[in-house]
C-alpha atoms as a PDB file:
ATOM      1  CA  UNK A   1      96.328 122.009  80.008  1.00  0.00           C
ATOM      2  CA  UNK A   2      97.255 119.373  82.235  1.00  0.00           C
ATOM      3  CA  UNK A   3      99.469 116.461  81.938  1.00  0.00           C
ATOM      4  CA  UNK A   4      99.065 112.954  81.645  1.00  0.00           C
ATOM      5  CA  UNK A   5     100.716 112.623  85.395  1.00  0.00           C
ATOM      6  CA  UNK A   6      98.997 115.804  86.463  1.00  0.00           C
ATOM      7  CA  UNK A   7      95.675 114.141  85.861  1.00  0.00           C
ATOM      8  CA  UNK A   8      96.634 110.187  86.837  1.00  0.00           C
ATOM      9  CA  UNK A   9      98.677 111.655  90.503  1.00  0.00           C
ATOM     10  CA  UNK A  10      95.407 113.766  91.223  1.00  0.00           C
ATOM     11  CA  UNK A  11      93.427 110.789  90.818  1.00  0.00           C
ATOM     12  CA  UNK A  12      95.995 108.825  92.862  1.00  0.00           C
ATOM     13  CA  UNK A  13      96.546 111.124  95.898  1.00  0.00           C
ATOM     14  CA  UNK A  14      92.844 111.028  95.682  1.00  0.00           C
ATOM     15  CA  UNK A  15      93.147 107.235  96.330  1.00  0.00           C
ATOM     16  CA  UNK A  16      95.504 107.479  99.108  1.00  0.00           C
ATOM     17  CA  UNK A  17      93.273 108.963 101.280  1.00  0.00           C
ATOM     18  CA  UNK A  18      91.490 105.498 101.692  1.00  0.00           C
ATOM     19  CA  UNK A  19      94.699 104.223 102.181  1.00  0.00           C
ATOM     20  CA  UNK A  20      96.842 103.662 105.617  1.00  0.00           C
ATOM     21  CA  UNK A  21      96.966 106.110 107.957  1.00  0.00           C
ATOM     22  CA  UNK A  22     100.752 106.647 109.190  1.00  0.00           C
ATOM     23  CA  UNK A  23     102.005 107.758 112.134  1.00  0.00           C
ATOM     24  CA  UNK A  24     103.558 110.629 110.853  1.00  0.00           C
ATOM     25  CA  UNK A  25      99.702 112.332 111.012  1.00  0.00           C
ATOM     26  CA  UNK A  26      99.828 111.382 107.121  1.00  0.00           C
ATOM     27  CA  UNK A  27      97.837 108.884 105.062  1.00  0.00           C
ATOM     28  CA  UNK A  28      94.381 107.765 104.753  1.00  0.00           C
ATOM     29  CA  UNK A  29      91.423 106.830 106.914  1.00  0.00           C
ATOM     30  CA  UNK A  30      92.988 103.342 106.861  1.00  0.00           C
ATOM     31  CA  UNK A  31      89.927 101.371 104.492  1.00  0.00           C
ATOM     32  CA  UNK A  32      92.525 100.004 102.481  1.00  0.00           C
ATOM     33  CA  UNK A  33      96.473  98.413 104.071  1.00  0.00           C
ATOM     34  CA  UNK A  34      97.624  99.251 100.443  1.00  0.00           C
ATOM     35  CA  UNK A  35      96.895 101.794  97.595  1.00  0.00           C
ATOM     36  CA  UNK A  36      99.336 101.829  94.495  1.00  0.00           C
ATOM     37  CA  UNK A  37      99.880 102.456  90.842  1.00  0.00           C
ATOM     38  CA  UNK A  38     102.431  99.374  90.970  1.00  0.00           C
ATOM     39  CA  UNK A  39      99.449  96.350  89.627  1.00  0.00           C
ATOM     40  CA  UNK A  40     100.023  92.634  90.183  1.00  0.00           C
ATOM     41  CA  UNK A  41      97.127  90.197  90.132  1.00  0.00           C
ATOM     42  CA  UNK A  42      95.789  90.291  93.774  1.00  0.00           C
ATOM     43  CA  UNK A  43      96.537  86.696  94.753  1.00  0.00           C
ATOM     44  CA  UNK A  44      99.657  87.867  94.633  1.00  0.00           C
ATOM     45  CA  UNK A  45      99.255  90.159  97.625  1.00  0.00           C
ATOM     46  CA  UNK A  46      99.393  88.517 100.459  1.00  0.00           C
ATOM     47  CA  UNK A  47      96.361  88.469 102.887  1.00  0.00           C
ATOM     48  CA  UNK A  48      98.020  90.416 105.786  1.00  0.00           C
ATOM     49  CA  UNK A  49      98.398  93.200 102.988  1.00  0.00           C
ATOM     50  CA  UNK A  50      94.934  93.111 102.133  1.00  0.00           C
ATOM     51  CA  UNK A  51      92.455  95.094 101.140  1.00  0.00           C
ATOM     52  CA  UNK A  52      94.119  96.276  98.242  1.00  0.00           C
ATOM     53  CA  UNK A  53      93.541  99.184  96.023  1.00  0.00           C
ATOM     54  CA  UNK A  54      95.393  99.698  92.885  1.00  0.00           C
ATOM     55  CA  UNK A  55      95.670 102.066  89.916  1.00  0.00           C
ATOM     56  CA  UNK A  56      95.856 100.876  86.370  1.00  0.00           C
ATOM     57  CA  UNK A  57      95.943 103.092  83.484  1.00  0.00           C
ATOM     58  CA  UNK A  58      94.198 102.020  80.519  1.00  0.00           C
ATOM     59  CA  UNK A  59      92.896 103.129  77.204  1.00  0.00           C
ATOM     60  CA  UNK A  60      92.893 106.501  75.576  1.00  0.00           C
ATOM     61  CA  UNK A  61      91.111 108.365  72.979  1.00  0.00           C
ATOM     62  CA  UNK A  62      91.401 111.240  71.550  1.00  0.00           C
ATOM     63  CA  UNK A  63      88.987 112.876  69.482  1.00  0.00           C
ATOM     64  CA  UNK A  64      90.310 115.713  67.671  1.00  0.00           C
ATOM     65  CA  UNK A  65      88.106 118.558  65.640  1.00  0.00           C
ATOM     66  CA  UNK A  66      89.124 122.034  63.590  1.00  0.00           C
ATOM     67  CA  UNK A  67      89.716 124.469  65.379  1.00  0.00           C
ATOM     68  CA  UNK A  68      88.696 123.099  68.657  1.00  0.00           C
ATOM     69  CA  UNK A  69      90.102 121.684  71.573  1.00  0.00           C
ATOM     70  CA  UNK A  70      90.696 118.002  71.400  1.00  0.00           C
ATOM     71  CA  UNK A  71      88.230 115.969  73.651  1.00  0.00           C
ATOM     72  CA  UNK A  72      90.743 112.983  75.427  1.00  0.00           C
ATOM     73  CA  UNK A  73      88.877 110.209  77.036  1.00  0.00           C
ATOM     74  CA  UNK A  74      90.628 108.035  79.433  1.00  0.00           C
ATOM     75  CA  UNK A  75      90.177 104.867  80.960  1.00  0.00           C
ATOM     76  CA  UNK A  76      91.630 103.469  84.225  1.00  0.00           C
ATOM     77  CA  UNK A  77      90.474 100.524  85.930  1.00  0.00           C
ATOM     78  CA  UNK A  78      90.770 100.434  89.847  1.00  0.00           C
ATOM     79  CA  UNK A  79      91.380  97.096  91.572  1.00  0.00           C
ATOM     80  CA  UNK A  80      90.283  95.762  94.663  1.00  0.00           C
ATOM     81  CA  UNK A  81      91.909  92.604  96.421  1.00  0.00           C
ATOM     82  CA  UNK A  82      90.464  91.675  99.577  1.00  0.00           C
ATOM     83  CA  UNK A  83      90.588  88.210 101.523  1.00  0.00           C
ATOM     84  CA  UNK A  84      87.549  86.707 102.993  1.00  0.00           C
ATOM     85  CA  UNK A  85      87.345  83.227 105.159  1.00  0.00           C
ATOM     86  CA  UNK A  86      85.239  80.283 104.366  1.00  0.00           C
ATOM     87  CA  UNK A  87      82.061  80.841 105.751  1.00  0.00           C
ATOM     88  CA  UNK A  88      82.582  84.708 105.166  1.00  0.00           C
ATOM     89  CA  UNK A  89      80.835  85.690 101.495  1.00  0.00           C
ATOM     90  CA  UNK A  90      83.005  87.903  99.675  1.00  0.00           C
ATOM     91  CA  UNK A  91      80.725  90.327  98.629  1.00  0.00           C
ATOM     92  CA  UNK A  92      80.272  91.517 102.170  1.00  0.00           C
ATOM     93  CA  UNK A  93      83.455  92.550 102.165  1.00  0.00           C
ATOM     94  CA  UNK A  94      83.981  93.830  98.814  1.00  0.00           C
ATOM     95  CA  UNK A  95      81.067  95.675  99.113  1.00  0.00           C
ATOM     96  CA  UNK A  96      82.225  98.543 101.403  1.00  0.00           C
ATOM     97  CA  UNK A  97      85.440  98.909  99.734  1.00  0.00           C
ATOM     98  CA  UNK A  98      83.497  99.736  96.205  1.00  0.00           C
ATOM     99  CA  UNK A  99      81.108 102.003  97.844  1.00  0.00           C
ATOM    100  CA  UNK A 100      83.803 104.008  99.936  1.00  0.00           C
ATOM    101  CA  UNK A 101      85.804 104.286  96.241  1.00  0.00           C
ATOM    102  CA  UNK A 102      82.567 105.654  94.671  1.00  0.00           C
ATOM    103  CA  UNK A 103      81.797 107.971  97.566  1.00  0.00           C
ATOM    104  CA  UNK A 104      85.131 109.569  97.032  1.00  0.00           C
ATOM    105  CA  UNK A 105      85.067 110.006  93.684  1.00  0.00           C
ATOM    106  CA  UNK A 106      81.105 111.993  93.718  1.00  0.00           C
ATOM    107  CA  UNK A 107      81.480 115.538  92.955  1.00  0.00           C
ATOM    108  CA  UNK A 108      81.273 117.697  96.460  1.00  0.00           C
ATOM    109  CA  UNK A 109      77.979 118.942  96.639  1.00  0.00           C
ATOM    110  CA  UNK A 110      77.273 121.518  94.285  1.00  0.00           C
ATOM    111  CA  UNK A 111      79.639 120.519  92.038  1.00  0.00           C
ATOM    112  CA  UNK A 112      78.693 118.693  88.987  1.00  0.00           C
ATOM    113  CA  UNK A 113      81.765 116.726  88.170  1.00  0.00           C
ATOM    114  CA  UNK A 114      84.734 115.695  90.089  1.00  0.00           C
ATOM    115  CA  UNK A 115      87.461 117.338  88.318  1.00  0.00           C
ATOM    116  CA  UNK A 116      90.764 115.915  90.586  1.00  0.00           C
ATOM    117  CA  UNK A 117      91.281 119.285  91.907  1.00  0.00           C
ATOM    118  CA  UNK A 118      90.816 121.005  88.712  1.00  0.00           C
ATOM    119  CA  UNK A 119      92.959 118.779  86.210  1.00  0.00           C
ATOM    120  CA  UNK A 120      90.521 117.459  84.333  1.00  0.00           C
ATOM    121  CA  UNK A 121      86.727 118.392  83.370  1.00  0.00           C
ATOM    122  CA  UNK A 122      85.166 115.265  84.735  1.00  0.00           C
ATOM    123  CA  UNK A 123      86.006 111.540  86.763  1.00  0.00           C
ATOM    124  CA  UNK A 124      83.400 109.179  87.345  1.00  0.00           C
ATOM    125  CA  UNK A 125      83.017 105.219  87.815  1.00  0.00           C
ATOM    126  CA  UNK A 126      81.160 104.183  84.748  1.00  0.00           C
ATOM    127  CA  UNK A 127      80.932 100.308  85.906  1.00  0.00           C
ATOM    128  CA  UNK A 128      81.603  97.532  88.674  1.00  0.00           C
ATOM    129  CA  UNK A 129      82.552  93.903  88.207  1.00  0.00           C
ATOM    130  CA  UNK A 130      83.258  91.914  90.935  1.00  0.00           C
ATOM    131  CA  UNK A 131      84.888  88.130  91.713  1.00  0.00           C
ATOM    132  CA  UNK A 132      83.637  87.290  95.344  1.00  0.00           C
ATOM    133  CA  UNK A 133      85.469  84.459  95.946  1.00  0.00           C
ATOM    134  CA  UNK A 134      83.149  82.161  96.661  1.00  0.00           C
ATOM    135  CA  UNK A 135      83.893  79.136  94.959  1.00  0.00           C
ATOM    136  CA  UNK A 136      86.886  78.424  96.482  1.00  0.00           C
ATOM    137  CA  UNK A 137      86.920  75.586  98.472  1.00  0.00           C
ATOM    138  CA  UNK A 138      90.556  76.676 100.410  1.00  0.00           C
ATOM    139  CA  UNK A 139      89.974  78.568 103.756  1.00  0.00           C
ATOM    140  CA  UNK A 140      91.027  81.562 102.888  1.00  0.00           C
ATOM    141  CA  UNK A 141      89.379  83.164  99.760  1.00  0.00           C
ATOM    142  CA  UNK A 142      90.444  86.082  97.347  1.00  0.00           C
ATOM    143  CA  UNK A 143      88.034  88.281  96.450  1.00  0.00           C
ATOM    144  CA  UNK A 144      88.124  91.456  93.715  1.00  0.00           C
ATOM    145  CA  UNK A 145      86.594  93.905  91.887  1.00  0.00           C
ATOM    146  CA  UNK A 146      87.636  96.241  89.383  1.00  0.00           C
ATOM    147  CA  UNK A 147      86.324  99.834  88.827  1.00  0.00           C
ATOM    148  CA  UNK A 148      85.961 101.348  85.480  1.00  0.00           C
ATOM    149  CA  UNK A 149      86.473 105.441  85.842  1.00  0.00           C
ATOM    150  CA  UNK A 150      86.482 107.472  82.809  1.00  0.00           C
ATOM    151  CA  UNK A 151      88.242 110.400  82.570  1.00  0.00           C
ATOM    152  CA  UNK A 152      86.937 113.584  80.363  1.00  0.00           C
ATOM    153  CA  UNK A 153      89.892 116.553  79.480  1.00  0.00           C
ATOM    154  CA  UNK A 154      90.765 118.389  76.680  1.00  0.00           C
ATOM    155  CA  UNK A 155      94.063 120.184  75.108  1.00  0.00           C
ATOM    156  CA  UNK A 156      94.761 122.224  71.894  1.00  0.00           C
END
């Protein structure tokens, strides 16, 4: 069985590899200046640190039966903070971030789930909602999204 951080780090070292690229020959492919599990509201970020990806652990449930293993359903939201400039519509930028989070967490092919190197039976994104920006009339604009993934284990 594994553990709550076994399961949430998996996920998150998943993450990182959309994150910056250091010059130690570690990191990410750079889509994102900052990935975390530390959440603050992303206008609190400041632009230069932006696009933003962060991890926020949510909701559990448990569903326990006799004499079976206990189904545990978890919920973590992933947030995106990115700036855009007037003139600039947010979605366009928000837009690649979301898709390059969903491509990474798609099963490899042939597989049917992502299971965060075998912690868990299954990770998806089960839905999208995004803030473009757009009605801001300041120069620079904040833009987000947050990403629902459910997460599917079990234990005794």
């Amino acid at each position: 069985m594994s553990t709550r951080e076994d399961i949430y780090g998996a996920l998150f070292s998943l993450l990182q590899t959309l994150g910056p690229y250091k010059t130690d020959g570690t990191g990410g492919n750079d889509t994102f200046k900052n990935v975390t599990r530390e959440v603050q509201e992303v206008q609190n970020w400041p632009a230069s640190d932006q696009p933003v990806l962060m991890q926020y652990e949510m909701d559990e449930e448990n569903s326990p039966e006799p004499n079976r293993p206990t189904k545990r359903t978890w919920e973590c939201w992933l947030i995106i903070g990115a700036t855009t400039t007037k003139g600039t519509a947010g979605a366009t930028v928000l837009n690649p971030l979301i898709d390059a989070v969903e491509s990474l967490l798609s099963p490899s092919v042939g597989q049917g789930f992502q299971t965060l190197s075998g912690t868990t039976f299954s990770c998806r994104v089960r839905k999208v909602i995004k803030d473009i920006g757009d009605n801001s009339p300041a120069e620079n604009r904040q833009a987000a999204a947050s990403i629902q993934v459910e997460i599917l284990s079990a234990t005794f």
